[in-house]
Protein backbone atom coordinates (compact mmCIF):
# COMPACT_ATOMS: atom_id res chain seq x y z
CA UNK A 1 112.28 127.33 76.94
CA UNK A 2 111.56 123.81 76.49
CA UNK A 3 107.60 122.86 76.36
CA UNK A 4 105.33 119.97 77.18
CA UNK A 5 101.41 119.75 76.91
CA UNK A 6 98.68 117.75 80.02
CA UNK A 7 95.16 117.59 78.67
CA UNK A 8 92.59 117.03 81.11
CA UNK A 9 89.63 115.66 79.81
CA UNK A 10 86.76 115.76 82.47
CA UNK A 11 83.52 115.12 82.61
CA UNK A 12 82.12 118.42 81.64
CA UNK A 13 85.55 120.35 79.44
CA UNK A 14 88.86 119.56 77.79
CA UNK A 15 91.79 120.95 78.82
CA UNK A 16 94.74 121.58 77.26
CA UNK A 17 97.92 123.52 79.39
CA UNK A 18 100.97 124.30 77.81
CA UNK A 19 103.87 124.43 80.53
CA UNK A 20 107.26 125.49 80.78
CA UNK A 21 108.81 122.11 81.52
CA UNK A 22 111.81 123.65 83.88
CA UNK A 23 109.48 125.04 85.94
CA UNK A 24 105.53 123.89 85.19
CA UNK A 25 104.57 127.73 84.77
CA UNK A 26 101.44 127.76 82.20
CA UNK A 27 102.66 129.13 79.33
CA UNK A 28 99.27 129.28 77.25
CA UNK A 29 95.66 126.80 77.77
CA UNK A 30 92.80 126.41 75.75
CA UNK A 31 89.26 124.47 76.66
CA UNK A 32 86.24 123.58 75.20
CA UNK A 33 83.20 122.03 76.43
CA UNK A 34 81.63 118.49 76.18
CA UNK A 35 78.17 117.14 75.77
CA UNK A 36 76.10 117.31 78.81
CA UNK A 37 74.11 113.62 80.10
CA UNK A 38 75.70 110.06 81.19
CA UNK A 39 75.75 108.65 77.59
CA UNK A 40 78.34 110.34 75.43
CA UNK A 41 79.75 109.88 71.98
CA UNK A 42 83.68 109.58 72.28
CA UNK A 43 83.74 110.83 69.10
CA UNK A 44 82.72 114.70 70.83
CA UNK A 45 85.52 113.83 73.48
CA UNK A 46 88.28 114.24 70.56
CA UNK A 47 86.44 116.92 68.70
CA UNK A 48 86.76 118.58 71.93
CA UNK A 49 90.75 117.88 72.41
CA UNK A 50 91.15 119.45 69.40
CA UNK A 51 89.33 122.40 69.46
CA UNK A 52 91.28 122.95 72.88
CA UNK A 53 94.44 122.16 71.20
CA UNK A 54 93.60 124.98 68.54
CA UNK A 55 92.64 127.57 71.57
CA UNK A 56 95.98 127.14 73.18
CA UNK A 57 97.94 127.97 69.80
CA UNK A 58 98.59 124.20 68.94
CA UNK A 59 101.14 121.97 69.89
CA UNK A 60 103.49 122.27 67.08
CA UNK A 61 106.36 123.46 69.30
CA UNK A 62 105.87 121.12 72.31
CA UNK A 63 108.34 118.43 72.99
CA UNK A 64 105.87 116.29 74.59
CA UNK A 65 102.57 115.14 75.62
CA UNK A 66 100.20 113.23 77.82
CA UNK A 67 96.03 112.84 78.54
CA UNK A 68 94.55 112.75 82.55
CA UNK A 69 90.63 111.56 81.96
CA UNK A 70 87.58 110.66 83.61
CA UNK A 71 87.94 107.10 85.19
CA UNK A 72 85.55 104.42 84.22
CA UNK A 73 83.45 105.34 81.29
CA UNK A 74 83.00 102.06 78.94
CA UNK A 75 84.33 102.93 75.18
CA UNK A 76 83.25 100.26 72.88
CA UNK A 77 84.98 100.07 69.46
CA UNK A 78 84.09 98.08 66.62
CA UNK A 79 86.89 95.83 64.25
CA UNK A 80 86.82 98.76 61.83
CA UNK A 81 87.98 101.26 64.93
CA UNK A 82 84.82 102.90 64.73
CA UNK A 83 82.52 103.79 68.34
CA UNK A 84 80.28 100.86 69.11
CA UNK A 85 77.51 103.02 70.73
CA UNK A 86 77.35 106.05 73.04
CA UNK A 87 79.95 105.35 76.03
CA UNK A 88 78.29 105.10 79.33
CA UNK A 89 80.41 107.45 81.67
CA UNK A 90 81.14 107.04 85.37
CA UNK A 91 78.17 108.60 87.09
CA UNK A 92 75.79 106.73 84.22
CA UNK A 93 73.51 104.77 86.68
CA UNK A 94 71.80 102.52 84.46
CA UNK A 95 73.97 99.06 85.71
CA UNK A 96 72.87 99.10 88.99
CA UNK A 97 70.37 96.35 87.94
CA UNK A 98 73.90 94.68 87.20
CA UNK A 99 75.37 95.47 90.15
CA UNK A 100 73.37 93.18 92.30
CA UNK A 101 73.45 90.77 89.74
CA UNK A 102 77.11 90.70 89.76
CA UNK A 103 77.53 90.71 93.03
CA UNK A 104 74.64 87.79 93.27
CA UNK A 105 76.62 85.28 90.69
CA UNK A 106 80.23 86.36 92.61
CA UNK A 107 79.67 87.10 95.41
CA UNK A 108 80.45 90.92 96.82
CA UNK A 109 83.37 89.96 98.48
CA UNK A 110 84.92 87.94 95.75
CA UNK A 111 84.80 91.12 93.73
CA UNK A 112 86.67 93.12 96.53
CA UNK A 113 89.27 90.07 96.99
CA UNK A 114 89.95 89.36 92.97
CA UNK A 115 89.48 93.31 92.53
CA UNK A 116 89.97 95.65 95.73
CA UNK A 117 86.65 96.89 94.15
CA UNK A 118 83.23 97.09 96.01
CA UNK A 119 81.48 97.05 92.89
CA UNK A 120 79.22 100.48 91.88
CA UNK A 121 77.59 101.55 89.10
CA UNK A 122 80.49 103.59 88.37
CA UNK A 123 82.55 100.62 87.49
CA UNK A 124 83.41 99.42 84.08
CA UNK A 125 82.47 95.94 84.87
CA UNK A 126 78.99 97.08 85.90
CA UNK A 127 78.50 99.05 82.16
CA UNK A 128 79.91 95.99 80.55
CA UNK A 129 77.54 93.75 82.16
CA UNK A 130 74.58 96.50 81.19
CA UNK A 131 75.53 95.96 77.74
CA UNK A 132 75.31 92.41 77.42
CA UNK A 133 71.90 92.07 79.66
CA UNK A 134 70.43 95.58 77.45
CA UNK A 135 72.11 95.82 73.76
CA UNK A 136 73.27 91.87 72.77
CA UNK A 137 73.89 93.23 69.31
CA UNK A 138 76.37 95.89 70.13
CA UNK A 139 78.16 92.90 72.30
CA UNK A 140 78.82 91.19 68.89
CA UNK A 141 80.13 94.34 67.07
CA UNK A 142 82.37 94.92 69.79
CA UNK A 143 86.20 94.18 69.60
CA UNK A 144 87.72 96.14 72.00
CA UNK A 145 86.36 98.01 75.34
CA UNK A 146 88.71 101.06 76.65
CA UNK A 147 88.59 103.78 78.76
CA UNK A 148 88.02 107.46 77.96
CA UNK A 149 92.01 108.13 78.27
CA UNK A 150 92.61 105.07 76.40
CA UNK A 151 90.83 106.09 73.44
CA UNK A 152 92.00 109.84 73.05
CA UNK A 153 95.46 108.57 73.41
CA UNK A 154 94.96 106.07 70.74
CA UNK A 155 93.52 108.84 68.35
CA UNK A 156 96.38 111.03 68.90
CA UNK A 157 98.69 108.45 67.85
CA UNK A 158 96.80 108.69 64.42
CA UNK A 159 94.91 105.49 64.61
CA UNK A 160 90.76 105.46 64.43
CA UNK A 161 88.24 104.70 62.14
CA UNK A 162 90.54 105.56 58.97
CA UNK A 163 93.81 103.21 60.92
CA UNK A 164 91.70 101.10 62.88
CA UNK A 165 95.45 99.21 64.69
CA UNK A 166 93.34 97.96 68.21
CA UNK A 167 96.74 96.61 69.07
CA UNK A 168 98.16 99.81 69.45
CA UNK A 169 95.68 100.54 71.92
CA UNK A 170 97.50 101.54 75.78
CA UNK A 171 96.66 102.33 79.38
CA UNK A 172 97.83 102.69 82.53
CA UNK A 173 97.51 101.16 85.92
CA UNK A 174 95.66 104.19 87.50
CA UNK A 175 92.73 103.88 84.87
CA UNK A 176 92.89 100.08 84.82
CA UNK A 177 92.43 99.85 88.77
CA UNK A 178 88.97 100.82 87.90
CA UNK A 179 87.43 98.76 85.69
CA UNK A 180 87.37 95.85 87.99
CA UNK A 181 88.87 93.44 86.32
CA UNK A 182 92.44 94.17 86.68
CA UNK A 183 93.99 93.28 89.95
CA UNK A 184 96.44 95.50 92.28
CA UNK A 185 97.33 92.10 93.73
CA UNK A 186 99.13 91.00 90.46
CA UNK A 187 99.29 94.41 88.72
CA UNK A 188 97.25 92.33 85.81
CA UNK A 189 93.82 92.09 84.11
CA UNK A 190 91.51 89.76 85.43
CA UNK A 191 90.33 88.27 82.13
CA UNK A 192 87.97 85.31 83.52
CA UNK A 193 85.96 88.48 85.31
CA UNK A 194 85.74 90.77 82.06
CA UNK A 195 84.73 87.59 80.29
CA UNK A 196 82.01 86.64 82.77
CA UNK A 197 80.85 90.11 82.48
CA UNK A 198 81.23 90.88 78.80
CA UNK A 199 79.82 86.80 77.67
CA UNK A 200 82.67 87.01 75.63
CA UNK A 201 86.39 88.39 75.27
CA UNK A 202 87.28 91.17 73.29
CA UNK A 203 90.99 93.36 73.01
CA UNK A 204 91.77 95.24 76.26
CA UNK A 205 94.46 98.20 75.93
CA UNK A 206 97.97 97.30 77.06
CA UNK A 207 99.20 98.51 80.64
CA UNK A 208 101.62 100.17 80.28
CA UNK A 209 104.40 101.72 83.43
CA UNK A 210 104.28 105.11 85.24
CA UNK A 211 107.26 106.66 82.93
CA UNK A 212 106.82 104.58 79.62
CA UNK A 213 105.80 106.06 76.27
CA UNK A 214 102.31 105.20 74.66
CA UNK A 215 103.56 106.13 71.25
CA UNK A 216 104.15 109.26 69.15
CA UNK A 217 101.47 111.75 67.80
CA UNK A 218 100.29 110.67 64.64
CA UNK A 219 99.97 112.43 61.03
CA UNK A 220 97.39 114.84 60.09
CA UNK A 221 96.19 115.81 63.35
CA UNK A 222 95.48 119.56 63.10
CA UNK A 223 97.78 121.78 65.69
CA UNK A 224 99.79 119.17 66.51
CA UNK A 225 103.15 117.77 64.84
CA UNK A 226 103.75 114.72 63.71
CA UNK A 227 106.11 112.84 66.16
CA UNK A 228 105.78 114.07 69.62
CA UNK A 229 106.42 111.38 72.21
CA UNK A 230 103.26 110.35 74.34
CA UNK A 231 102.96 109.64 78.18
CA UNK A 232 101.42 107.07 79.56
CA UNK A 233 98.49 109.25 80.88
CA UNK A 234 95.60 108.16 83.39
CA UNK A 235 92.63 108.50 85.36
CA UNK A 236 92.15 111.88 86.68
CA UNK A 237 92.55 111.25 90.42
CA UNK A 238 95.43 109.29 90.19
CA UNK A 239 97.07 112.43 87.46
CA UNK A 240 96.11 114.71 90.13
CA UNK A 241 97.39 113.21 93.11
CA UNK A 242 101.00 113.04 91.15
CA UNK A 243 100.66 117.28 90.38
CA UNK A 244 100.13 117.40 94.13
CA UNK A 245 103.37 115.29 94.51
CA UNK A 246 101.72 112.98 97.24
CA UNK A 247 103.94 111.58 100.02
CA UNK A 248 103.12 108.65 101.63
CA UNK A 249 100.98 109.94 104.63
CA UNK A 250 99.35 112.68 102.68
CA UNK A 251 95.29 112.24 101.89
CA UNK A 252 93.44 114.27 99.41
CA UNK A 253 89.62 115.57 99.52
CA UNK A 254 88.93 116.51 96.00
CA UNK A 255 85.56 118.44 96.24
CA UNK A 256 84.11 118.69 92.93
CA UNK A 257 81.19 117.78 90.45
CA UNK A 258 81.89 114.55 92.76
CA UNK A 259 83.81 114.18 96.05
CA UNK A 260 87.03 111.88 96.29
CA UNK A 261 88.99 111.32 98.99
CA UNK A 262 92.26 109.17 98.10
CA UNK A 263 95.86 108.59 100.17
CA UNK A 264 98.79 107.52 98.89
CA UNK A 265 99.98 104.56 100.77
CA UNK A 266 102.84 101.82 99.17
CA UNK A 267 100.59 98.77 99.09
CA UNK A 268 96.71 97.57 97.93
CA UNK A 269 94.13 97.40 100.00
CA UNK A 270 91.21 94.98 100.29
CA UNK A 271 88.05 97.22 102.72
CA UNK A 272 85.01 94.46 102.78
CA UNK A 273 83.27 97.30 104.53
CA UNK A 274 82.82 98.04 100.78
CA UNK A 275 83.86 102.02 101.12
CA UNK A 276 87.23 102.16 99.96
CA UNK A 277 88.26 100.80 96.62
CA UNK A 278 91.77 100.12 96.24
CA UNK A 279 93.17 102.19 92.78
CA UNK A 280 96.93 102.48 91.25
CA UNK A 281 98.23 105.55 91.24
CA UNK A 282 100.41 107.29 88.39
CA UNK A 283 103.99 106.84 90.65
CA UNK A 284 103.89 102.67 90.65
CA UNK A 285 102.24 103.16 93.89
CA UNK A 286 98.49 102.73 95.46
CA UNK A 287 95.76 105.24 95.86
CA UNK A 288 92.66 103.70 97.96
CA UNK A 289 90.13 105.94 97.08
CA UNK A 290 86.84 106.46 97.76
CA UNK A 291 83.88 108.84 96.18
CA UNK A 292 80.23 110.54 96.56
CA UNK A 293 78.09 111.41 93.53
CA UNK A 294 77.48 115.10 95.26
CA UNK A 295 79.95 117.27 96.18
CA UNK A 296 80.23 121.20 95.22
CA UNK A 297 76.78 120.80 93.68
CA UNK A 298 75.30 120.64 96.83
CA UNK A 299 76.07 124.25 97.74
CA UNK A 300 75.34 125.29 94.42
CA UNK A 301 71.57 123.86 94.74
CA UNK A 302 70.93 125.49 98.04
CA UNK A 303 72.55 128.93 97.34
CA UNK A 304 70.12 128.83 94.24
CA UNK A 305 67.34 128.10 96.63
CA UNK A 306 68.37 130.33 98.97
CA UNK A 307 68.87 133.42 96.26
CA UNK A 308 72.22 133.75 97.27
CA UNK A 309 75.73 133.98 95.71
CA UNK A 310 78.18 131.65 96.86
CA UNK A 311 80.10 134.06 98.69
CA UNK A 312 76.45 135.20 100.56
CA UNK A 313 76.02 131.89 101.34
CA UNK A 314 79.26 130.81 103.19
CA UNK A 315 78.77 134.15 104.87
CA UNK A 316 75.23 132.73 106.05
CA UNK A 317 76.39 129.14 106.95
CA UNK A 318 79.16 130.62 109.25
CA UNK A 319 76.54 132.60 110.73
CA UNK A 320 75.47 129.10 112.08
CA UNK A 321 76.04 127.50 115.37
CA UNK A 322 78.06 123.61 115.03
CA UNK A 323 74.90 121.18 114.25
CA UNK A 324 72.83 123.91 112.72
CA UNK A 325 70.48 123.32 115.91
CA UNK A 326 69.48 120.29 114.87
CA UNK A 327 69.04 120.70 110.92
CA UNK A 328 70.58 117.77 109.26
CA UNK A 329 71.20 117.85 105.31
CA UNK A 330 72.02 114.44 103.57
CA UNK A 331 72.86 115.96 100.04
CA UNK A 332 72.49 112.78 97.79
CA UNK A 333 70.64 115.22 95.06
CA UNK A 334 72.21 112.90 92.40
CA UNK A 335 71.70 109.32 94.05
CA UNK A 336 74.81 108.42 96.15
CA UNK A 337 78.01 106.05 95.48
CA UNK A 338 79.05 106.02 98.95
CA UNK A 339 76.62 104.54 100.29
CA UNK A 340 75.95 103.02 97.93
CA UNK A 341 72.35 104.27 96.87
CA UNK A 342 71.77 105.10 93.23
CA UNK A 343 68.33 105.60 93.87
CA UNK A 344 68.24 108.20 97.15
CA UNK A 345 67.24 111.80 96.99
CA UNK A 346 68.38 114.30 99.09
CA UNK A 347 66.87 114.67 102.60
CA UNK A 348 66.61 117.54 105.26
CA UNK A 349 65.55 115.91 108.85
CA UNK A 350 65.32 117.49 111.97
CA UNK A 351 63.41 120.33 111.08
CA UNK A 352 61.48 122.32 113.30
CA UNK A 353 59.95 126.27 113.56
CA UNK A 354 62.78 126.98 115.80
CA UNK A 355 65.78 126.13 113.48
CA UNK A 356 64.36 126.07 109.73
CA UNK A 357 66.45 129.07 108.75
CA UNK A 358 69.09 130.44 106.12
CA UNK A 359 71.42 130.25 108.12
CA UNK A 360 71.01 126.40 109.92
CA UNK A 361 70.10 125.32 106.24
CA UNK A 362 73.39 126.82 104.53
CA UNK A 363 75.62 125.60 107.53
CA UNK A 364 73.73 121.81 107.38
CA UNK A 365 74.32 121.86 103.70
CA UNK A 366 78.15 122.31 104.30
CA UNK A 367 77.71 120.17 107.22
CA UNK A 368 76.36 117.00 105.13
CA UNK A 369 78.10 117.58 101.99
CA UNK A 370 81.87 117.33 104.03
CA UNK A 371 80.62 114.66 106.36
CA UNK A 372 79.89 112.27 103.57
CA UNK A 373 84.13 112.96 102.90
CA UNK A 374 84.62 112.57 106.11
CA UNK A 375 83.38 108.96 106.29
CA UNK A 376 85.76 108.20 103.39
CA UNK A 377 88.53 109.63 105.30
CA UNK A 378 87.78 107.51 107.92
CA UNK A 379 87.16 104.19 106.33
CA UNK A 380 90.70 104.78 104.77
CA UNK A 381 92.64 105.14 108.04
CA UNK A 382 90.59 102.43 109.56
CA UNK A 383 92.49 100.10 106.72
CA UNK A 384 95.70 101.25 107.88
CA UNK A 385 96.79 104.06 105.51
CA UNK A 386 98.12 106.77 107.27
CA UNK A 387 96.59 109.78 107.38
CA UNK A 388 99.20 113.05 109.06
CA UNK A 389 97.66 115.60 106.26
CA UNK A 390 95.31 116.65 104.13
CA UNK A 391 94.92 118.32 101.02
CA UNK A 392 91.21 119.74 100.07
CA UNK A 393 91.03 120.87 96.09
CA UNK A 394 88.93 121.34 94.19
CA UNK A 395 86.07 124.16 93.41
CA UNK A 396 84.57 123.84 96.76
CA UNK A 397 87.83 123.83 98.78
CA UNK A 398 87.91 128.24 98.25
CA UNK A 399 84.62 128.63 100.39
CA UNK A 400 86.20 129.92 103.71
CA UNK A 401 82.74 128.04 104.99
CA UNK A 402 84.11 124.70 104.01
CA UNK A 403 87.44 125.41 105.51
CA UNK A 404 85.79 126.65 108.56
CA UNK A 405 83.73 123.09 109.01
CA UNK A 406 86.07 120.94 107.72
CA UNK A 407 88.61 122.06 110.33
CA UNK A 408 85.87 120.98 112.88
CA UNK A 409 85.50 117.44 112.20
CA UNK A 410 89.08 116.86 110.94
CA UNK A 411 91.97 116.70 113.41
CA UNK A 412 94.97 116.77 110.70
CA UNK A 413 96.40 120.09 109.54
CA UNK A 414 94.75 120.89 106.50
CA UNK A 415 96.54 122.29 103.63
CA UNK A 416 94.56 124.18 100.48
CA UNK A 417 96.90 123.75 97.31
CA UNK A 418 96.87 126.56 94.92
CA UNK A 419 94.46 126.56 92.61
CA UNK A 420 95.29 125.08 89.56
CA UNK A 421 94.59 122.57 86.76
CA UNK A 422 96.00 119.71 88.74
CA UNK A 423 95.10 116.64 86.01
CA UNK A 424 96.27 118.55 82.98
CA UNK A 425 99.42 119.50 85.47
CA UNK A 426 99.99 116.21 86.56
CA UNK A 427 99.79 115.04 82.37
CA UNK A 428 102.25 117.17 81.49
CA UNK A 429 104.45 115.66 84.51
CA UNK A 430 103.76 112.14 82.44
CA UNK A 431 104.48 114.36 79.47
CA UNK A 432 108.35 114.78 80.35
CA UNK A 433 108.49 111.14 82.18
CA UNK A 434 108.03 110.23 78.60
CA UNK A 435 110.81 112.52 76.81
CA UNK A 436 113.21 112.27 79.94
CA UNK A 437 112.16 108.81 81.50
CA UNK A 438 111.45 110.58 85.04
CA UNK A 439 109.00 112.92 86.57
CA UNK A 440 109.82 116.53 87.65
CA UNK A 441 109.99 118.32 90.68
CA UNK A 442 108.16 121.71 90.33
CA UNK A 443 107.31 124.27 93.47
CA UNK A 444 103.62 125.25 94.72
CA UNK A 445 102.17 126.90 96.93
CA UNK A 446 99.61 126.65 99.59
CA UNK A 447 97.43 128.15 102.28
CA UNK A 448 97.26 126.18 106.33
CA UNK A 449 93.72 126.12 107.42
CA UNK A 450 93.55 127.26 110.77
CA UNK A 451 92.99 124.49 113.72
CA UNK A 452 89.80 124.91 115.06
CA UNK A 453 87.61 122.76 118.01
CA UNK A 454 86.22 119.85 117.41
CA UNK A 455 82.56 119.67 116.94
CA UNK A 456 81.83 115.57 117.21
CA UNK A 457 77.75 116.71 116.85
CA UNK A 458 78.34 117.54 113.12
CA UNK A 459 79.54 113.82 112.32
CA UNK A 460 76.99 111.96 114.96
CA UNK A 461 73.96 114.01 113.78
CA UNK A 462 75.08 112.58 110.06
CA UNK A 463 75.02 109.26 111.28
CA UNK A 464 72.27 109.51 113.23
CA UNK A 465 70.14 110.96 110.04
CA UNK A 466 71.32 108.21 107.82
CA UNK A 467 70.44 105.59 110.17
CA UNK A 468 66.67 107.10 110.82
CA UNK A 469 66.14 107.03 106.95
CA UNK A 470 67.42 103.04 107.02
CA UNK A 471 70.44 103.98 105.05
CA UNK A 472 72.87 102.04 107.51
């Protein structure tokens, strides 16, 4: 049985799978945790690979490898390969001071044109920007800026602070689509916008194809061999979507820590309406994408609340009648990217003796958290990407509550994947692109969601509460 490794490193965990490459059956995993905040020392992100590596029996026997990441975060290394200062990750909003300044100097639809980006604070630029208005002094130590893939890629290759090569320093075009300043356009940096970020230039990582190899593991790194070949790797969407084996006309609603919504479609897209932002995606194709701050949280805050488990609670928000009677849930607990609103808090209008109960509060919850999706998938057919089926993942996507709603304010068939570790799958796809030079084919499985009416109340009482609170 031939082997190959996909690490996932997330927000919260690392992942590490070992697969059977003939088939993509796990074989053995390991994980360990990261450092909770917005503001994170890279430095914990590879402590954490490691550690993962270690838990899943070590990689001596693998015949390749590749690393899915977080998108965005800002990794600032110094000539001497050591980390500039804490990077600020993607749901870090401390730029969005920049953000209007950026989009002041620009212009907001320059950014989008040069870009396919409506900039956010979850942007690279953005961070970049921060750094120079905030910490001038880390500017000047700083010779390179990567990504959080980028950098754990470079460290398994052996280099750091004791082989500090910046040269050797790779990404791809998923994880480059969102910086914003690298263009789908011309499938190349935008150096004039990095520069009028940054104040100055500095080394960006190379961009590399969907089935090249980064490089080869490096000596001395504990549980794995010297010599290993390395994929290209990526941003975690993008990894995902290729797991999922996305056909052109398939969308995905990833409901997580955050909520995505991407499509694969052949082409990039430029939406001034400044919802969708136009990514790569890991095949050599496009993957317009948009995403909310909130997402499975929600339910997690309001089952808390409620003093109820999360099977308790779908039970209670399917108790529910369509519109929760009037109860209307906007669930930006954590600010909001789209809209954009880093500021907002979470709002429950509509209230009244009648309906203020479990029940209409756990159905509105639902309600609001997949109507914010909704709008993404929306704004992406609206730019032309078609749209015949959907795929929900993610932690959220088991409640039979979400799949219950979600069928009545979607009118595709809906399609839940088996659950699974789709970025660290999709790596170790990248994994054997990079020993064989092409991706495999593996099987899954998944479960139809069941067609139900559709309830247009659910979607016009979520416009009609964002409008009353002046957020449109």
């Amino acid at each position: 049985m031939k082997l190959v490794a996909g690490i996932d490193s997330s927000t919260q965990s690392c992942k590490v799978l070992v697969v059977d490459a003939e088939t993509g059956a796990v074989v053995r995993e390991g994980r360990a945790p990261h450092p909770p905040g917005t503001s994170v020392d890279p430095t914990k992100w590879w402590e954490a690979l490691l550690s993962a590596v270690m838990q899943a029996g070590g990689l001596e026997d693998v015949e390749a490898i590749s690393v899915g990441a977080q998108q965005h975060g800002m990794v600032c290394l110094a000539k001497d390969g050591t980390i500039v200062r804490d990077a600020l990750i993607w749901n870090d909003t401390s730029s969005a001071p920049q953000v209007k300044t950026l989009n002041d100097e620009l212009g907001r639809d320059e950014w989008i044109r040069r870009t396919g980006l409506p900039l956010t604070v979850s942007f690279t630029v953005t961070k970049v920007r921060w750094l120079k208005d905030n910490e001038p002094e880390n500017v000047a130590r700083t010779e390179a800026v990567v990504l959080p893939h980028d950098y754990l890629t470079w460290r398994l290759k052996g280099f750091g602070p004791n082989n500090p090569n910046l040269d050797e320093l790779t990404t791809d075009r998923s994880d480059a689509s969102g910086t914003a300043y690298w263009s789908g356009e011309t499938e190349d940096y935008t150096p004039d916008l990095f520069e009028f970020a940054f104040g100055k230039s500095a080394i960006l990582p190379r961009v590399l194809g969907p089935t090249d190899r980064a490089g080869v593991t490096g000596n001395g790194i504990p549980g794995v061999r010297a010599g290993i070949p390395i994929g290209v790797g990526g941003g975690d969407n993008a990894v995902a979507a290729l797991a999922l084996q996305l056909e052109v006309g398939d969308a995905v609603m990833s409901l997580g820590t955050s909520g995505t919504v991407y499509a694969r479609t052949p082409g990039a897209v430029q939406d001034f309406s400044g919802i969708v932002s136009s990514y790569a995606d890991a095949t050599g194709d496009h993957l317009p994408l948009s995403a909310t701050l909130n997402a499975a949280r929600d339910l997690d805050a309001v089952a808390g609340l409620l003093g109820r488990d999360h099977g308790e609670f779908g039970y209670l928000a399917q108790s529910a009648r369509p519109g929760a009677e009037g109860l209307t849930v906007l669930p930006y607990f954590e600010g909001e990217r789209t809209p954009d609103l880093p500021t907002a808090k979470a709002s429950i209008t509509g209230a009244d003796l009648a309906n203020l109960t479990r029940e209409n509060l756990a159905r509105a919850t639902v309600e609001g958290m997949l109507a914010s999706q909704v709008v993404m998938l929306e704004a992406t057919k609206e730019l032309g990407v078609p749209v015949n089926r959907l795929f929900v993942i993610g932690g959220a996507a088991k409640s039979a509550a979400v799949q219950h709603v979600l069928a009545e304010i979607v009118d595709v068939p809906i399609a839940i994947p088996e659950p699974g570790e789709y970025v660290a799958k999709g790596a170790a796809m990248q994994a054997i692109a990079a020993a064989t030079g092409s991706f495999p084919s593996w099987t899954r499985s998944q479960e139809d969601v069941p067609a139900r009416e559709q309830q247009p109340i659910i979607m016009e009482q979520h416009e009609a509460a964002k409008k009353a609170l002046g957020y449109v």
